[in-house]
Protein backbone atom coordinates (compact mmCIF):
# COMPACT_ATOMS: atom_id res chain seq x y z
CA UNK A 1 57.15 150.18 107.21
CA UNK A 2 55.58 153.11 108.81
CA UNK A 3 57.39 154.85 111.81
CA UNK A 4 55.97 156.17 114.32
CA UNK A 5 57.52 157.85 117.06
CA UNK A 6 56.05 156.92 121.19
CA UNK A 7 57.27 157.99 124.49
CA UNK A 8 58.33 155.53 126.93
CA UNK A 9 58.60 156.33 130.42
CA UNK A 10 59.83 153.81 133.02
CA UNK A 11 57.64 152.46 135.72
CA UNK A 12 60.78 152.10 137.72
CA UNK A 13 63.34 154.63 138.02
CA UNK A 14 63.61 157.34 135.74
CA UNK A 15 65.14 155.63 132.32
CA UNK A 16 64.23 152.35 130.68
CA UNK A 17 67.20 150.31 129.83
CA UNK A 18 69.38 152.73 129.82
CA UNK A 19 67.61 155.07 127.54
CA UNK A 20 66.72 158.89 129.63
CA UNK A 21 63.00 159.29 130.60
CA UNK A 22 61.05 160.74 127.78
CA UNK A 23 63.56 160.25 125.18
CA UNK A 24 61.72 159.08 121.77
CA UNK A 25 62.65 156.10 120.32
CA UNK A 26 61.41 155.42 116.67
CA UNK A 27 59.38 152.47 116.17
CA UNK A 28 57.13 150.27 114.51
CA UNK A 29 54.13 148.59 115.00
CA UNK A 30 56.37 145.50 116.19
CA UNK A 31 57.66 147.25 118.92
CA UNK A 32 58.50 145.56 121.83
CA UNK A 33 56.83 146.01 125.26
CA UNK A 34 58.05 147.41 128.06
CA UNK A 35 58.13 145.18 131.54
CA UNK A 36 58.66 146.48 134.66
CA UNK A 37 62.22 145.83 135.34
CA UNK A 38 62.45 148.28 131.71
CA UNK A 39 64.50 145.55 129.05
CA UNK A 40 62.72 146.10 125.61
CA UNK A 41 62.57 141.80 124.82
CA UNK A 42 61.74 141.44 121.37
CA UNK A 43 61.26 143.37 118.12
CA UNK A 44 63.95 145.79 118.53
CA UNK A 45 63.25 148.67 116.55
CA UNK A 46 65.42 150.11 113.24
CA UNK A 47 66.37 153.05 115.12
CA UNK A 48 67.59 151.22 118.09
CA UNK A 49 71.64 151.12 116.80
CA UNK A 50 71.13 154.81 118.52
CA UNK A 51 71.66 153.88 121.82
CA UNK A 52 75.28 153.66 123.08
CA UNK A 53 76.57 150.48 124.84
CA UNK A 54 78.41 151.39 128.04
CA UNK A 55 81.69 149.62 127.21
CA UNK A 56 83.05 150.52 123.73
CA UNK A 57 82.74 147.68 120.86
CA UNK A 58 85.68 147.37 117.91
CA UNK A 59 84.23 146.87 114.54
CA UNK A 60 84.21 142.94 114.80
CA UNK A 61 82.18 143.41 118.26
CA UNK A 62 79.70 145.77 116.50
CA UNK A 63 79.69 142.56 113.68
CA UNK A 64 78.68 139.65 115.91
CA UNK A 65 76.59 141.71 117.97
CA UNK A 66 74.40 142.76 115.25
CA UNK A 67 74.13 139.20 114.17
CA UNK A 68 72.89 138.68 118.14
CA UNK A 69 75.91 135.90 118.85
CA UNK A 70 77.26 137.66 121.62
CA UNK A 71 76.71 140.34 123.66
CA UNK A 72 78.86 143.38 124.09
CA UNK A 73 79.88 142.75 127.71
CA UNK A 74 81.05 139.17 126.46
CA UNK A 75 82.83 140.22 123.91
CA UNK A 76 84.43 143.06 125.94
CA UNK A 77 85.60 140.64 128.63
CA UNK A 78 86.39 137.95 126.18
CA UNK A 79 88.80 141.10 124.65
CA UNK A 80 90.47 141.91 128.01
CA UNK A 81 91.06 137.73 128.98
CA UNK A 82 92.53 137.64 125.60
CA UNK A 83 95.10 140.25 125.94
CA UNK A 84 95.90 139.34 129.58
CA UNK A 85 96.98 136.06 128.56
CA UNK A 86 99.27 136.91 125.61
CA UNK A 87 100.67 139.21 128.30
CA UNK A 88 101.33 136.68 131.20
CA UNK A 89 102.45 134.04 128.25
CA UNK A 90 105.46 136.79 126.94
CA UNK A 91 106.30 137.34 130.29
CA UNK A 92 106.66 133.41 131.36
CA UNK A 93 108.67 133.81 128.08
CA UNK A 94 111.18 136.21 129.28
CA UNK A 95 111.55 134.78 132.35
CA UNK A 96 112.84 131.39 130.78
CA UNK A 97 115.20 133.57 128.49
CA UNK A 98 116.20 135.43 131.36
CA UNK A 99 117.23 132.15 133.43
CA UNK A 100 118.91 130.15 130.72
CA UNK A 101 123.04 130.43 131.24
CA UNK A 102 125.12 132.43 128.55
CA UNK A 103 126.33 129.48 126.53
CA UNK A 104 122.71 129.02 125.96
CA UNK A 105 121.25 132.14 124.95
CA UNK A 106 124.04 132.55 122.21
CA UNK A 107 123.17 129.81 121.09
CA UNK A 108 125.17 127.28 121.68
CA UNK A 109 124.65 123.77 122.82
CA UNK A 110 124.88 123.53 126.56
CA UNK A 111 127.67 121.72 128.21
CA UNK A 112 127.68 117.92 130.08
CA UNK A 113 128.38 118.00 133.57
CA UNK A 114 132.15 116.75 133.89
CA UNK A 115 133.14 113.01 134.77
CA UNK A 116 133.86 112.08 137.97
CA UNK A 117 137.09 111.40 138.66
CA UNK A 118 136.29 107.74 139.80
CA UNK A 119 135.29 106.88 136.25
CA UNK A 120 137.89 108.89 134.16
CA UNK A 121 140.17 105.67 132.44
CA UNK A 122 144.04 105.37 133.55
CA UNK A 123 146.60 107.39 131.91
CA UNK A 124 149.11 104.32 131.87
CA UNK A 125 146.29 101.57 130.85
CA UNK A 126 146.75 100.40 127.43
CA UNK A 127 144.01 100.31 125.12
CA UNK A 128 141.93 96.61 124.98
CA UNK A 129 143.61 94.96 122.18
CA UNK A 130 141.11 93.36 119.11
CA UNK A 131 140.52 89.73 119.28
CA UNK A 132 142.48 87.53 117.10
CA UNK A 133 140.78 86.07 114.22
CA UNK A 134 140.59 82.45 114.00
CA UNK A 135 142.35 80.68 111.92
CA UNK A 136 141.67 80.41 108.14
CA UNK A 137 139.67 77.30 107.24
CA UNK A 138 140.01 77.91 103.85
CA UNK A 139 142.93 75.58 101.97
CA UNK A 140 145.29 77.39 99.91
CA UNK A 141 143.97 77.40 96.24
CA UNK A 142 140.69 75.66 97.70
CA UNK A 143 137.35 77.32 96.24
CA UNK A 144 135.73 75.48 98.97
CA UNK A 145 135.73 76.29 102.87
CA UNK A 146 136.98 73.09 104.70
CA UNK A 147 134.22 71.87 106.78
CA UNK A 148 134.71 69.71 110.40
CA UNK A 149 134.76 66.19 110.56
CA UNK A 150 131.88 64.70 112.49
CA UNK A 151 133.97 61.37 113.70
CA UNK A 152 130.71 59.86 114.42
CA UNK A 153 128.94 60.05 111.08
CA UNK A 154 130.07 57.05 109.10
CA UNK A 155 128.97 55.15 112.56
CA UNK A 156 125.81 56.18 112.85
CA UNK A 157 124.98 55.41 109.57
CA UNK A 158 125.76 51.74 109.22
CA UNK A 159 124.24 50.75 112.45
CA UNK A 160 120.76 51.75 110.83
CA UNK A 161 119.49 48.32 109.76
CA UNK A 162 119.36 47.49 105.91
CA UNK A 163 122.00 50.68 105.35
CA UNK A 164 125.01 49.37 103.32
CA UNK A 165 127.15 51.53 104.37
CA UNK A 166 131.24 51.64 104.65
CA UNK A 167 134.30 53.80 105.92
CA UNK A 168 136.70 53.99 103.26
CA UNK A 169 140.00 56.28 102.96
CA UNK A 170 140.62 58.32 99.84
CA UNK A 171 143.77 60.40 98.87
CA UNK A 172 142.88 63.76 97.87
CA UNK A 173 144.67 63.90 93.69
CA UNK A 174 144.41 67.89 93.86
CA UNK A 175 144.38 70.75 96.30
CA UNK A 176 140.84 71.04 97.59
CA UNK A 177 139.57 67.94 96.58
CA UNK A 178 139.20 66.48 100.38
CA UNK A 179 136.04 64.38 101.38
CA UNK A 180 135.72 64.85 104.79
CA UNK A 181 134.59 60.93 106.36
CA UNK A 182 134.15 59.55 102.72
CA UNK A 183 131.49 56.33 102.97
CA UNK A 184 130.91 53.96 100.01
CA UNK A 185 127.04 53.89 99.83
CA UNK A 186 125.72 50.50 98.74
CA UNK A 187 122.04 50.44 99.51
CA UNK A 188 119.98 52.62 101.82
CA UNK A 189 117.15 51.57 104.39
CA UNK A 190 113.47 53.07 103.87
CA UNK A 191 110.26 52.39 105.66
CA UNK A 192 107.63 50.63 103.42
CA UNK A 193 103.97 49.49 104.37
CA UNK A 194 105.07 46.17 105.74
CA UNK A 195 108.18 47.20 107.19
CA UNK A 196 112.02 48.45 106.23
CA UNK A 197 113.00 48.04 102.71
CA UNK A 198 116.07 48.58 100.91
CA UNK A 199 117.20 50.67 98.03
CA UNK A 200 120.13 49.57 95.81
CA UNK A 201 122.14 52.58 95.07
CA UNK A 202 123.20 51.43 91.41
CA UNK A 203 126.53 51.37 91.10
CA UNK A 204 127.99 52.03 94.52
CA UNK A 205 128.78 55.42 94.98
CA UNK A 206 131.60 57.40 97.04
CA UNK A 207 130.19 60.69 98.98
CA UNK A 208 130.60 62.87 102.17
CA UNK A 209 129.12 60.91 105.09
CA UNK A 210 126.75 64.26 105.35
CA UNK A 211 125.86 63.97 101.88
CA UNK A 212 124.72 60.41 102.47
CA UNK A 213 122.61 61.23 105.02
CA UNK A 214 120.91 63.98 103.72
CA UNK A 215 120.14 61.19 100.31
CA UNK A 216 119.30 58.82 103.01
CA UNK A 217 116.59 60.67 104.35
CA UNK A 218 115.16 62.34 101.15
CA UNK A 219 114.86 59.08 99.91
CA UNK A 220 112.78 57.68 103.28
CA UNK A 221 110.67 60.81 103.71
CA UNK A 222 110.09 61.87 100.24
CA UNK A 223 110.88 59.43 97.46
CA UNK A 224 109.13 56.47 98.71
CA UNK A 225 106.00 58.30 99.69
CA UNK A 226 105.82 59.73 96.03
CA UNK A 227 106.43 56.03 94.61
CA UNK A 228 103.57 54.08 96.73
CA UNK A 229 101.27 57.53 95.43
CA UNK A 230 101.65 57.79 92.17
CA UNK A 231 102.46 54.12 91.05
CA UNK A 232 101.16 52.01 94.28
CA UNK A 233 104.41 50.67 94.15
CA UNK A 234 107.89 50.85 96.48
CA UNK A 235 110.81 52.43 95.70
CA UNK A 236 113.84 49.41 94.32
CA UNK A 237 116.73 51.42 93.36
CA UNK A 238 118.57 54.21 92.58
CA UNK A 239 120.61 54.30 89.34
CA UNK A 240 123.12 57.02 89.81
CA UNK A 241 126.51 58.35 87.16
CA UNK A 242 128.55 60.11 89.69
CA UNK A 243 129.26 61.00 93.25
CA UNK A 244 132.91 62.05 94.25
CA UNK A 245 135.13 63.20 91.81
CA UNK A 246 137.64 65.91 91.24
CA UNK A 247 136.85 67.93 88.77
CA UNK A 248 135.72 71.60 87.78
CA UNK A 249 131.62 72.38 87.30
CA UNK A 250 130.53 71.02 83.92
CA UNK A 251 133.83 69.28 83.35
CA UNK A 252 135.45 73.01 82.24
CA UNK A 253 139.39 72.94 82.69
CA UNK A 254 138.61 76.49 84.30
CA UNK A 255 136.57 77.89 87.27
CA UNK A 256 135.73 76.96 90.17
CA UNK A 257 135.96 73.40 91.39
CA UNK A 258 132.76 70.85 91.41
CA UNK A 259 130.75 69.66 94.23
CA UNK A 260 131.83 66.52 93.09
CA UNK A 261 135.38 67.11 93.95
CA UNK A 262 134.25 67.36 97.82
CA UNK A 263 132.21 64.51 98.04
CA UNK A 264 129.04 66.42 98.13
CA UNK A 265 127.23 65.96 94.91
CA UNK A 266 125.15 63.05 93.69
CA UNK A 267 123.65 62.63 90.11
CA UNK A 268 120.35 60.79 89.88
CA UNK A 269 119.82 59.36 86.09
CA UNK A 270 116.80 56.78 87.18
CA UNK A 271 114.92 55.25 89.44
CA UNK A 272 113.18 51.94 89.59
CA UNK A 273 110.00 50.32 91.13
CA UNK A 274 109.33 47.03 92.93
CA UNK A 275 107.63 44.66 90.91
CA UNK A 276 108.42 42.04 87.83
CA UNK A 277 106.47 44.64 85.37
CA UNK A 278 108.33 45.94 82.33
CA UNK A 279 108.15 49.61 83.10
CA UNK A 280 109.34 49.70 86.59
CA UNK A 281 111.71 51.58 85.28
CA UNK A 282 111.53 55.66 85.45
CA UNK A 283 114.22 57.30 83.53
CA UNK A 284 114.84 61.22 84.01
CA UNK A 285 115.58 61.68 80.66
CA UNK A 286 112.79 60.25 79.02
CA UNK A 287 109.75 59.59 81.54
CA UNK A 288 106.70 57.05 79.77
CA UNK A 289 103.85 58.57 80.31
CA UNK A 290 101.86 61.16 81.82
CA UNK A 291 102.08 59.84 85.61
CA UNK A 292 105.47 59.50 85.51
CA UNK A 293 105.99 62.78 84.28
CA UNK A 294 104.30 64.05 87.50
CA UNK A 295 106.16 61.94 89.25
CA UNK A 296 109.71 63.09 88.51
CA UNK A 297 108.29 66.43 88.48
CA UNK A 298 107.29 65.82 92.05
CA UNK A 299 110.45 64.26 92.42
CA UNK A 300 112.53 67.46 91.53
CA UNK A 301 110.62 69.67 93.53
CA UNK A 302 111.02 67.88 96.62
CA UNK A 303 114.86 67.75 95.90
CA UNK A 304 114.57 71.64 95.89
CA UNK A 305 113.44 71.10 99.72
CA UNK A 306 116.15 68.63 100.49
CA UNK A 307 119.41 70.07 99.12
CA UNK A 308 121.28 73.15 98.57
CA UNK A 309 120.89 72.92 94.53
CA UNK A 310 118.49 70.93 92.39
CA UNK A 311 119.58 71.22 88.51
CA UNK A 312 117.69 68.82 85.84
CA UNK A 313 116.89 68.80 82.33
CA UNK A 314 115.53 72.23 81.04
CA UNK A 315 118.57 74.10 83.09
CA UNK A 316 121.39 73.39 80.96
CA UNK A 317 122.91 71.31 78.36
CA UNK A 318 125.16 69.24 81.12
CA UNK A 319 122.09 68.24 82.27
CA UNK A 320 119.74 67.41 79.90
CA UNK A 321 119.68 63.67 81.03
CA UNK A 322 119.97 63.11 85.19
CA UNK A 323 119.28 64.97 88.15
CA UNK A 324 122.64 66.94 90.37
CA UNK A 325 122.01 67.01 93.69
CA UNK A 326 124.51 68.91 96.15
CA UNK A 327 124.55 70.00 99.76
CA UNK A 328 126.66 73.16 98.78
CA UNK A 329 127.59 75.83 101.16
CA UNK A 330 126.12 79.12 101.04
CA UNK A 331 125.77 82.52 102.87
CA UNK A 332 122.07 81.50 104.28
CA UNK A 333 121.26 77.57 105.19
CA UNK A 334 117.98 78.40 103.91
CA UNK A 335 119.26 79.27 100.15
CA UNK A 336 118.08 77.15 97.35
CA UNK A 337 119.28 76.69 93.93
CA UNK A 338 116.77 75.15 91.88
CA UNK A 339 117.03 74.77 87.65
């Protein structure tokens, strides 16, 4: 582009913006005009890096002005704001230093107040002694924790009508083979659609009063339902091989003893159905049939619900042919064993 050199004079005063009166200024033929009050507003010509701010610029100034984002008074005053913070900021600094105690400023961790003397403990008080553990509920040689009596138990559960239910006393043959309230559980009351019904419990069998109960109810809230669903039929009896009996698991002459030997075990072989047909009869061993199939299977899931450990056929050997039920101890209430 062709230069061409003009003459600007100022209309008011004797310089325009800054720039002496009749100094020449290179320019172009996009050079800006000249208003009154003598800024130059657009088209700023090649030459015009010439003129001297009046407030020096560092290089990054000189950057951003060029590119028009700030001015060079901004960015001088931003400059000075800048530094007179970082001052005021290291001086707020030494002031803290200056006030922390000695301990502090080496470096170490600074003391507690002391205790008042109200709260300091006695010199001649004797330390507060541990509690006593309770006594040991656990029989010597017993692999079984010795469980309270509930006194009331046996009561309550012959007064429900159509429960067969009796008190009986039994001499305990080994160490840790005590049935706590030991009932002899002839039949046991359910609720059918016309009223109570009873279930034969086939033979007789010996248990823990709680372990009674608990067969009680899985057989009135459980049981019977899955009968009358699957068969339209009630629940008749319960043939069963074994309830109390001391002896070890699986009949070993090692380990650790049975739930039998406490009273609180039950093995279910069969069940049958009301009704004069031939195959009321459901056997665990070997069910007839596709729906009862899915019945036992219901059976033994809901026993999963109802006891501390379910084991059936598919588990183990020793129970390839009946159900064991027990109402075992363990660290949780909620804990199931199921097989």
């Amino acid at each position: 582009m062709r230069l061409e050199r003009k003459r600007f004079h100022s209309v008011v005063g004797n310089s325009v913006a800054g720039v002496p009166n009749g100094y020449d200024l290179p320019c172009g033929s996009d050079c800006g005009h000249v208003p009154r009050d003598g800024a130059v507003r657009r088209g700023r010509s090649a030459g015009s890096h010439r003129l001297r701010d009046p407030l020096p610029r560092s290089r990054g100034d000189h950057r951003l002005a060029r590119r028009g984002l700030f001015g060079a008074g901004q960015l001088t005053a931003a400059g000075a704001l800048a530094r007179a913070l970082t001052a005021a900021m290291l001086g707020a600094v030494a002031m803290v230093g200056s006030c922390l105690p000695a301990n502090a400023q080496d470096g170490a961790a600074p003391l507690p107040p002391p205790r008042p003397e109200a709260l300091r403990p006695s010199p001649t008080s004797a330390p507060p002694r541990p509690a006593s553990p309770g006594p040991d509920k656990r029989q010597a040689g017993a692999s079984l924790p010795v469980r309270e009596a509930d006194s009331a138990c046996p009561e309550i559960l012959s007064a429900v009508p159509g429960n067969r239910v009796r008190a009986v006393s039994i001499k305990a043959s080994e160490q840790g083979c005590t049935v706590l309230e030991p009932v002899t559980v002839e039949a046991l009351a359910i609720r059918g659609p016309a009223g109570p019904l009873q279930i034969r419990i086939d033979p007789p069998v010996t248990l823990a009063c709680d372990m009674a109960r608990v067969v009680a109810d899985w057989l009135d809230t459980t049981v019977q339902p899955l009968a009358r669903g699957h068969f339209g039929r009630d629940l008749a009896s319960l043939r069963v091989g074994g309830g109390h009996e001391c002896r070890r698991r699986n009949r070993s002459t090692a380990g650790p003893l049975s739930e039998h030997a406490t009273g609180r075990a039950l093995d279910v072989f069969g069940l049958t159905l009301a009704g004069p047909e031939p195959d009321a009869g459901v056997t665990v061993e070997a069910p007839k049939g596709q729906v009862q199939n899915r019945f036992l299977e219901a059976v033994r899931q809901s026993a999963c619900g109802a006891f501390a450990t379910a084991l059936g056929p598919g588990s183990d050997a020793a129970h390839a042919d009946h159900l064991h039920l027990d109402i075992m101890e363990r660290r949780s209430a909620a804990s199931r064993f199921c097989q």
